[in-house]
Protein backbone atom coordinates (compact mmCIF):
# COMPACT_ATOMS: atom_id res chain seq x y z
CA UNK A 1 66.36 -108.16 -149.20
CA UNK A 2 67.99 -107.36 -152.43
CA UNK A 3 67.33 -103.86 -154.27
CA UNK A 4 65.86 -105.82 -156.99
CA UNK A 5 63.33 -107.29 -154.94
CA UNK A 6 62.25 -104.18 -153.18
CA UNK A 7 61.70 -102.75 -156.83
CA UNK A 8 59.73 -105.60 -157.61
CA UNK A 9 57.06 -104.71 -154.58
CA UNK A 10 57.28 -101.41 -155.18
CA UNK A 11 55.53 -101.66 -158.49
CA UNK A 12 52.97 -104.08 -157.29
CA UNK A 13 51.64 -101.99 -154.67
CA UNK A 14 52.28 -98.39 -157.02
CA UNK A 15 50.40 -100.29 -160.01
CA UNK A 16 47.52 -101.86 -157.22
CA UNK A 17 46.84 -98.09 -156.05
CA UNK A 18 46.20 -96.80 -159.75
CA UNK A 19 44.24 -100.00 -160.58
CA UNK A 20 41.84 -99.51 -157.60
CA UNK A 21 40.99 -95.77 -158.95
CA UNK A 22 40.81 -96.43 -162.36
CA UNK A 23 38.99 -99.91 -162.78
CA UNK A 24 35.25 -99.56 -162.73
CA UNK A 25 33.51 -101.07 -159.65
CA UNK A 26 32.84 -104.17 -161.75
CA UNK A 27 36.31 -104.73 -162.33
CA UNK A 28 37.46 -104.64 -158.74
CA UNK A 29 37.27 -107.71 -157.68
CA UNK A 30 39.91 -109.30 -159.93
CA UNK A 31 42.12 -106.17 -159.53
CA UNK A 32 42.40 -107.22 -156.04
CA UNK A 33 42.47 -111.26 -156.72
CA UNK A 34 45.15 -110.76 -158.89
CA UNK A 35 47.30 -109.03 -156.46
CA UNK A 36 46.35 -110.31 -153.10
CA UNK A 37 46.95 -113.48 -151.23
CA UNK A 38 44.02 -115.58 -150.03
CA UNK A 39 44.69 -115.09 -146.48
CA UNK A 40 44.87 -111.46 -147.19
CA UNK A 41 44.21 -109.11 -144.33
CA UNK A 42 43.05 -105.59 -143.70
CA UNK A 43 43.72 -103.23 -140.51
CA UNK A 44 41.74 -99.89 -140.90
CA UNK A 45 40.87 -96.60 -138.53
CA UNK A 46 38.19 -97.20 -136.13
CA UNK A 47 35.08 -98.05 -137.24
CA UNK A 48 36.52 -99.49 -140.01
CA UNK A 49 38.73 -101.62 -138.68
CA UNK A 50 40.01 -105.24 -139.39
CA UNK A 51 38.55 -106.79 -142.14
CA UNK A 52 39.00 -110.55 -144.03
CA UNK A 53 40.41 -111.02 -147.48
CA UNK A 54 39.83 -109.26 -150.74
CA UNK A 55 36.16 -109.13 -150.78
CA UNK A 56 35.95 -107.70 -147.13
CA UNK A 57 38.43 -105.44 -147.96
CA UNK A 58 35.95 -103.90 -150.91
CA UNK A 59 32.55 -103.90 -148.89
CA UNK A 60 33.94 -102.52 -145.97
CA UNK A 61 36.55 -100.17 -146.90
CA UNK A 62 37.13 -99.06 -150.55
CA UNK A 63 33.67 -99.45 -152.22
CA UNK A 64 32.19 -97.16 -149.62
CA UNK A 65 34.89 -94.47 -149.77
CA UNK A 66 34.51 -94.80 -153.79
CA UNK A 67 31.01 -94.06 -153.90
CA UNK A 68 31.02 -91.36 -150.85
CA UNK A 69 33.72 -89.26 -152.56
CA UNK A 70 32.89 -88.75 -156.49
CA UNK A 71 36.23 -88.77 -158.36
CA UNK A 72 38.28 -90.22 -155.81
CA UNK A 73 41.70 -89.50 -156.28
CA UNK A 74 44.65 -90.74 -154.74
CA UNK A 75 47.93 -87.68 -154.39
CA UNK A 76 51.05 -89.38 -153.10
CA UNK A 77 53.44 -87.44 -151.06
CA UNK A 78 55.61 -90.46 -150.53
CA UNK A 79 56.17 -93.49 -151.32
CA UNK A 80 59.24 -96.21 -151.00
CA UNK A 81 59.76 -99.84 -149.46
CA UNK A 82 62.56 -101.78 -147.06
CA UNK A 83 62.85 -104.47 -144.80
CA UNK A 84 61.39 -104.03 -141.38
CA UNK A 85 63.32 -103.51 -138.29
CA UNK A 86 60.82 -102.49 -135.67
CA UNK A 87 61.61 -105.11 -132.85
CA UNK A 88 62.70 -103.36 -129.56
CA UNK A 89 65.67 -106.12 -129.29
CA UNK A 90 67.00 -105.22 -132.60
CA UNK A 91 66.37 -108.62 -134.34
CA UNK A 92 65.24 -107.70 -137.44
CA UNK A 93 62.37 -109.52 -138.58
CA UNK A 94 62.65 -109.89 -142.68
CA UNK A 95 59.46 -108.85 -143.55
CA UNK A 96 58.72 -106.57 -146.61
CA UNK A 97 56.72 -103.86 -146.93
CA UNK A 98 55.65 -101.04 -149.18
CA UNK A 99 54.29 -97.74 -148.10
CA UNK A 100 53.48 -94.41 -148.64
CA UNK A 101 50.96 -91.06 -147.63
CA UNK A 102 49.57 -87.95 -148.81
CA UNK A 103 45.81 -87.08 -149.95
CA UNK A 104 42.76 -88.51 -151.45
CA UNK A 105 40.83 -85.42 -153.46
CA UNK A 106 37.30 -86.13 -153.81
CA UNK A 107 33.73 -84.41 -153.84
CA UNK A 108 32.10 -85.55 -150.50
CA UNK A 109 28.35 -86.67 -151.78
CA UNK A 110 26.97 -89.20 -149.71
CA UNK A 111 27.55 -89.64 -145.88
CA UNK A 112 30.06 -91.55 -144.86
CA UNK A 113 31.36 -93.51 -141.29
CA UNK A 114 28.29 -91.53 -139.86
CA UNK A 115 30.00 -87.89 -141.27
CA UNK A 116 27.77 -86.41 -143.18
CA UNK A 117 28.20 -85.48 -146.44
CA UNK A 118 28.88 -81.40 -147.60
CA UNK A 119 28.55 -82.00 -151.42
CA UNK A 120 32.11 -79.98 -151.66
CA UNK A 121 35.49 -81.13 -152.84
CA UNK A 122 37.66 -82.31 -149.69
CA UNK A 123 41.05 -84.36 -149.06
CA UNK A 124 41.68 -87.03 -146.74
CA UNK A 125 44.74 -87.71 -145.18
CA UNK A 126 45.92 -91.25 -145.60
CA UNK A 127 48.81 -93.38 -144.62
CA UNK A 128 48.76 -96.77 -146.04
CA UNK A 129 51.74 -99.94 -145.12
CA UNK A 130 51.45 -103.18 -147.18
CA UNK A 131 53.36 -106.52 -146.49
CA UNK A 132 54.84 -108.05 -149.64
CA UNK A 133 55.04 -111.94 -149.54
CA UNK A 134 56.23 -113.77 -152.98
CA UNK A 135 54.89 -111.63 -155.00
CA UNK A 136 51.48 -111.08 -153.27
CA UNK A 137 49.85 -108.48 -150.86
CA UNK A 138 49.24 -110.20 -147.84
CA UNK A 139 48.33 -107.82 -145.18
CA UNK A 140 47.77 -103.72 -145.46
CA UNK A 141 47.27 -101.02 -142.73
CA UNK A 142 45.63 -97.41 -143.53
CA UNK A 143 45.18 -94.97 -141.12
CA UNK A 144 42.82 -92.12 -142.29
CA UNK A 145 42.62 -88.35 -140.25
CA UNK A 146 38.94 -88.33 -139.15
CA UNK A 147 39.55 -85.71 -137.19
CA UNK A 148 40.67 -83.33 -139.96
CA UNK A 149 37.81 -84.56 -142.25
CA UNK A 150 35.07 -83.17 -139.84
CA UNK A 151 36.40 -80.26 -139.48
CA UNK A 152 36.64 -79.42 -143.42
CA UNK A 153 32.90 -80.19 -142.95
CA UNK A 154 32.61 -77.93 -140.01
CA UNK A 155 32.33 -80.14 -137.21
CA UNK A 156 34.90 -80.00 -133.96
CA UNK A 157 34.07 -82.93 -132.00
CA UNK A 158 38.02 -81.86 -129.88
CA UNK A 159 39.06 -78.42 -129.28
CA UNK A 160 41.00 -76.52 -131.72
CA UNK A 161 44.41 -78.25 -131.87
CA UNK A 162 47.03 -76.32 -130.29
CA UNK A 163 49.00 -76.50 -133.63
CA UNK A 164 47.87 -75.77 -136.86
CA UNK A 165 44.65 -77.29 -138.25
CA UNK A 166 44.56 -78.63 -141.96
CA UNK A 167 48.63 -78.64 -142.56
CA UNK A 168 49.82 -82.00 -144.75
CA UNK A 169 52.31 -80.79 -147.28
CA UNK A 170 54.80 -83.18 -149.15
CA UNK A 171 58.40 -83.28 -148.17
CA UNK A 172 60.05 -79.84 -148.47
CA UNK A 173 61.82 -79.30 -151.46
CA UNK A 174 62.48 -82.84 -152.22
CA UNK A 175 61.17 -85.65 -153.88
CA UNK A 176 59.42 -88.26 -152.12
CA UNK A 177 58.34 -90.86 -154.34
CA UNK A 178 60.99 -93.53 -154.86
CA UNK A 179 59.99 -95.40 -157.91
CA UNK A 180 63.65 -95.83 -158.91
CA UNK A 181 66.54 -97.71 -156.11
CA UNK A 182 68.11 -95.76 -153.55
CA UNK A 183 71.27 -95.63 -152.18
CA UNK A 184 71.51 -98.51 -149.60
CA UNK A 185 74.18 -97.04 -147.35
CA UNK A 186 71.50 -94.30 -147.07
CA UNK A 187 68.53 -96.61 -146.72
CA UNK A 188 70.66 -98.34 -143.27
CA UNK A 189 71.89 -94.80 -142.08
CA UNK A 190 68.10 -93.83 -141.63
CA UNK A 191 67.55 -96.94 -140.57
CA UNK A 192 69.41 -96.84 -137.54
CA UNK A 193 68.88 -93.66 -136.75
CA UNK A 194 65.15 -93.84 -136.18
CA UNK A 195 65.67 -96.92 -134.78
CA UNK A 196 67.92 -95.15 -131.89
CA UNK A 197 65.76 -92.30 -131.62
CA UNK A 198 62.47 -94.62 -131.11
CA UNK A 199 64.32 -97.46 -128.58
CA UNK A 200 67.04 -95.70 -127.20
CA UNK A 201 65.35 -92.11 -127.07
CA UNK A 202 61.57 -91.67 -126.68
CA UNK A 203 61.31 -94.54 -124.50
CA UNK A 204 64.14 -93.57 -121.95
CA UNK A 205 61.60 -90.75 -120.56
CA UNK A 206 61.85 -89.99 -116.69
CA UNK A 207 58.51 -89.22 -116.53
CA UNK A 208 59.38 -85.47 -114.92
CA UNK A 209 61.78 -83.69 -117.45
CA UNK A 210 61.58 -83.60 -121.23
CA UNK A 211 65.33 -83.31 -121.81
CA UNK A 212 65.25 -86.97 -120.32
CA UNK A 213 63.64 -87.99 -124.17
CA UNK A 214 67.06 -86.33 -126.04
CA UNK A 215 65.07 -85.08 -128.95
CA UNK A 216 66.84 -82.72 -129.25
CA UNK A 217 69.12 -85.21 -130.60
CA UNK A 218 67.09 -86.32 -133.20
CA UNK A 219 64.95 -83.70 -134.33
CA UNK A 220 66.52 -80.87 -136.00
CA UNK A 221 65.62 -77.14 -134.42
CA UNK A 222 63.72 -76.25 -137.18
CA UNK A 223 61.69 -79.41 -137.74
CA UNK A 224 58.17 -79.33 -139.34
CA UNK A 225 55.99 -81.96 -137.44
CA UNK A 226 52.86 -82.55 -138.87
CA UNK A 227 50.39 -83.93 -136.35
CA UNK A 228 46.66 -85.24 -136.63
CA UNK A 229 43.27 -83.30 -136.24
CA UNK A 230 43.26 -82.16 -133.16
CA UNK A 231 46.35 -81.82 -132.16
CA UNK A 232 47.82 -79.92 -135.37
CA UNK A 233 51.35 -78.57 -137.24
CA UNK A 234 54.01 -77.38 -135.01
CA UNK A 235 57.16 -75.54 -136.71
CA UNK A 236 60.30 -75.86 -135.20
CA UNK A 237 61.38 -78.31 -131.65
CA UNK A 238 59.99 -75.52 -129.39
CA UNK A 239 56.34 -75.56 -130.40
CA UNK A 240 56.61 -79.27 -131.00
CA UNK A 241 57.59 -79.50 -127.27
CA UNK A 242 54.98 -76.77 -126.30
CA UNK A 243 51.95 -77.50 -128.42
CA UNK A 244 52.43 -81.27 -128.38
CA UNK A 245 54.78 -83.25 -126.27
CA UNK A 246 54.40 -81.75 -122.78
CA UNK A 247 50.37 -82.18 -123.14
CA UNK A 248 51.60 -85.75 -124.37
CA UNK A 249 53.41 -87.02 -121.87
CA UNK A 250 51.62 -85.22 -119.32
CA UNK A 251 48.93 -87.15 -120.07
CA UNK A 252 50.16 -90.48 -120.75
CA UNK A 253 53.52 -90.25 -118.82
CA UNK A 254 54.54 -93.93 -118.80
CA UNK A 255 53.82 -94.37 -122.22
CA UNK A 256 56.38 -96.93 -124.08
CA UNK A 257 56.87 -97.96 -127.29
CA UNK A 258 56.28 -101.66 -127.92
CA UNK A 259 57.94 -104.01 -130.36
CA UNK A 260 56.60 -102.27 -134.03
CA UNK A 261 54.10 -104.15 -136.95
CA UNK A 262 57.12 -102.45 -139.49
CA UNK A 263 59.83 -99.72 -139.41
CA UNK A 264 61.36 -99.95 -142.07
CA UNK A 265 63.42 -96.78 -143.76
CA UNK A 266 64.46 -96.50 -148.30
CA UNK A 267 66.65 -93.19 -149.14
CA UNK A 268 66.06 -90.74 -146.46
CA UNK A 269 62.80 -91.73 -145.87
CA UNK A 270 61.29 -94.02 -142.83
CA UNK A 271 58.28 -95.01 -141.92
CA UNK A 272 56.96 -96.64 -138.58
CA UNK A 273 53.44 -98.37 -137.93
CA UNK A 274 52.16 -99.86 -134.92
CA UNK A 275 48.63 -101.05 -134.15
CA UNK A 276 48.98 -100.82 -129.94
CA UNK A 277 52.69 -99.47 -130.74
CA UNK A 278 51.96 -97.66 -127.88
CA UNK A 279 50.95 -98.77 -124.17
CA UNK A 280 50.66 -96.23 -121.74
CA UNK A 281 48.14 -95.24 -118.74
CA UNK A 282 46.00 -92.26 -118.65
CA UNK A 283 46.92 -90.30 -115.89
CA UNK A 284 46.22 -86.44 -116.66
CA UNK A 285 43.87 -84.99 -118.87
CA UNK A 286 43.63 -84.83 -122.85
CA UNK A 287 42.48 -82.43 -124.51
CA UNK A 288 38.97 -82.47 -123.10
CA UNK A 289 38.95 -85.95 -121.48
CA UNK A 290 40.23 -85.69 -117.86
CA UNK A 291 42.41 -88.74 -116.58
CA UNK A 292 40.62 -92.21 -116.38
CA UNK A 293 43.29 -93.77 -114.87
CA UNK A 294 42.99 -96.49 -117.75
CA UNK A 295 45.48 -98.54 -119.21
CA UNK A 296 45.23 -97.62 -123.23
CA UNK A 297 47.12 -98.58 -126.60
CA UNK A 298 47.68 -95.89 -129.65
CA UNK A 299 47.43 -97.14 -132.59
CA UNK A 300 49.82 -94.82 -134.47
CA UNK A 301 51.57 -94.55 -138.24
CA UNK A 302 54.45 -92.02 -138.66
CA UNK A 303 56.80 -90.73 -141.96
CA UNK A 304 59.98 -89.22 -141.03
CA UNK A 305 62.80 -87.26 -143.45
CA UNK A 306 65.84 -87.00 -142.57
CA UNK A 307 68.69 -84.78 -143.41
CA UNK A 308 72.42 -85.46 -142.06
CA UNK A 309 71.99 -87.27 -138.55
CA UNK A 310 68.77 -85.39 -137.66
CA UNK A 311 65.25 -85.75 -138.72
CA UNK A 312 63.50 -82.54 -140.04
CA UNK A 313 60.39 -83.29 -141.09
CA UNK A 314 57.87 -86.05 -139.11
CA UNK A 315 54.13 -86.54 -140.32
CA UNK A 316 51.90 -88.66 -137.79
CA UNK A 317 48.90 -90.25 -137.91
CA UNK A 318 47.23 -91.59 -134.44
CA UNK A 319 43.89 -92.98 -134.47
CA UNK A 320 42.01 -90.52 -132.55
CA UNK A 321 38.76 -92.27 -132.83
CA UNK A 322 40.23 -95.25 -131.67
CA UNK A 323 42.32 -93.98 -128.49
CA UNK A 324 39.17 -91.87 -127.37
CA UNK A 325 36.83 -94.30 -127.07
CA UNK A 326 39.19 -96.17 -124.58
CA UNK A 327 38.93 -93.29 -122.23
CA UNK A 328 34.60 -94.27 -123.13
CA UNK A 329 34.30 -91.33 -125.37
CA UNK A 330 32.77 -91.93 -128.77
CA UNK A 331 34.07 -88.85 -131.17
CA UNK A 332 31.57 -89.89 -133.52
CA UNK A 333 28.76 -89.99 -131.23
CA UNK A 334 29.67 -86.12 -131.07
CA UNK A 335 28.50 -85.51 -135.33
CA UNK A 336 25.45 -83.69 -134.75
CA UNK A 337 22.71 -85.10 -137.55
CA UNK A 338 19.65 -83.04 -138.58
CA UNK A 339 16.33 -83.79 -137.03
CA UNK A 340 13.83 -85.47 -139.57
């Protein structure tokens, strides 16, 4: 991939994102056949889910959100593009892809996946990866925090998260969004080091002693890791290990990381998606799900910073909706409505 390409996508998908706010509904159809490939494909948060080219993508995903959130807004945190590298064998698969997260702002006015509208402005968390072929979008991947949504509405369908509830800042005192090229010795030195820290660190577990992982290695002491609804910010490796990863892993102990959809890393930014990037069995309890004993998948989207040889900031998306209705638990099931 040549810098000059990876500009070139870049702008298509950063120009596609303010098109699909500012065009009126009318217009949206051509916004998206002008940038999409026929075979286009969308992979969204359960109950969205997949969806099938360009006028799928509209009346299943981004006309709904448009009308359900008056003045949509889209607030970028991040946003940068690389080749992917996300195969556990290291054979790196050329594909090119685009991606970025932060918040959409909007006034919540008509219900919306079954969540029912509180007529007051809210954010969403999104994380959104698109595939670049000649030009063309041809597949994209959002993950949106449910979780968090309900509760801005007031509705817990988990327990509090051990972390911090409603924490999604930009990078720290740094700038995020890489419209212009990046240094590429950077770009690889990112590259590779997410790419030991996934392969030859997180899935080297014993199954009995954290240490096993060598995080430690990887994330610095002070790390901010930003987790979903429900499970919530943790400052520094301690309470990341405390509040997250021991309830993790107790849980799912044998969990593995499986050959990635992208990781791909621009600057000192990197970015990892997996739809089932994640097999494991659940063998102890979850938050309030005790073990089922079933075999699951985690459908999971995280940004990482790094500074030196360590990361120090990580924000994650996991499709909670998704993994909890494979232990037979519908979250959404859980939205109480009002009795007419």
């Amino acid at each position: 991939m040549t810098i000059e390409l990876n500009q070139a996508n870049k702008r298509l998908v950063w120009d596609h994102w303010r098109a699909l706010e500012r065009v009126p509904e009318s217009g949206l159809a051509e916004v998206m056949r002008n940038v999409v490939d026929a075979s286009f494909r969308f992979h969204g948060p359960d109950p969205v889910n997949d969806l099938q080219g360009a006028d799928g993508f509209l009346a299943g995903y981004w006309l709904p959100l448009r009308q359900s959130f008056t003045g949509l807004k889209r607030r970028s945190h991040m946003f940068f593009g690389g080749a992917s590298n996300g195969r556990a064998d290291g054979r790196d698969d050329g594909r090119l892809w685009v991606g970025g997260t932060g918040l959409f702002d909007g006034v919540f006015e008509r219900d919306w996946l079954g969540i029912p509208a509180n007529g007051q402005p809210v954010h969403i968390r999104w994380g959104e990866c698109s595939r670049v072929v000649d030009g063309r979008i041809a597949e994209t991947y959002v993950l949106l925090d449910l979780v968090d949504l309900l509760q801005q509405v007031g509705i817990q369908v988990l327990p509090p998260g051990r972390g911090a509830d409603g924490v999604w800042p930009p990078p720290r005192n740094d700038v995020a969004i890489l419209l212009d090229a990046q240094d590429e010795n950077e770009s690889r030195a990112t590259l590779d080091l997410i790419r030991r820290f996934i392969f030859d660190s997180l899935n080297v577990y014993d199954q009995e002693d954290l240490e096993s992982m060598g995080v430690a290695d990887y994330f610095h002491p002070r790390v901010e890791w930003y987790g979903p609804g429900g499970i919530g910010h943790c400052s520094g490796l301690k309470a990341f290990e405390d509040l997250h990863q021991k309830h993790w892993l107790r849980a799912f102990p044998d969990r593995a990381v499986q050959d990635l959809d992208n990781l791909f890393a621009e600057g000192d930014y990197t970015c990892g998606l997996g739809w089932a990037g994640v097999h494991a069995t659940h063998k102890g309890q979850y938050l309030d799900c005790p073990a089922t004993g079933k075999r699951i998948v985690v459908n999971g989207l995280d940004y990482w910073r790094r500074r030196g040889d360590q990361f120090i900031e990580n924000w994650v998306f996991v499709d909670m909706i998704h993994l909890f209705r494979q232990f037979g638990v519908d979250l959404l099931a859980r939205v109480p409505h009002p009795v007419t």
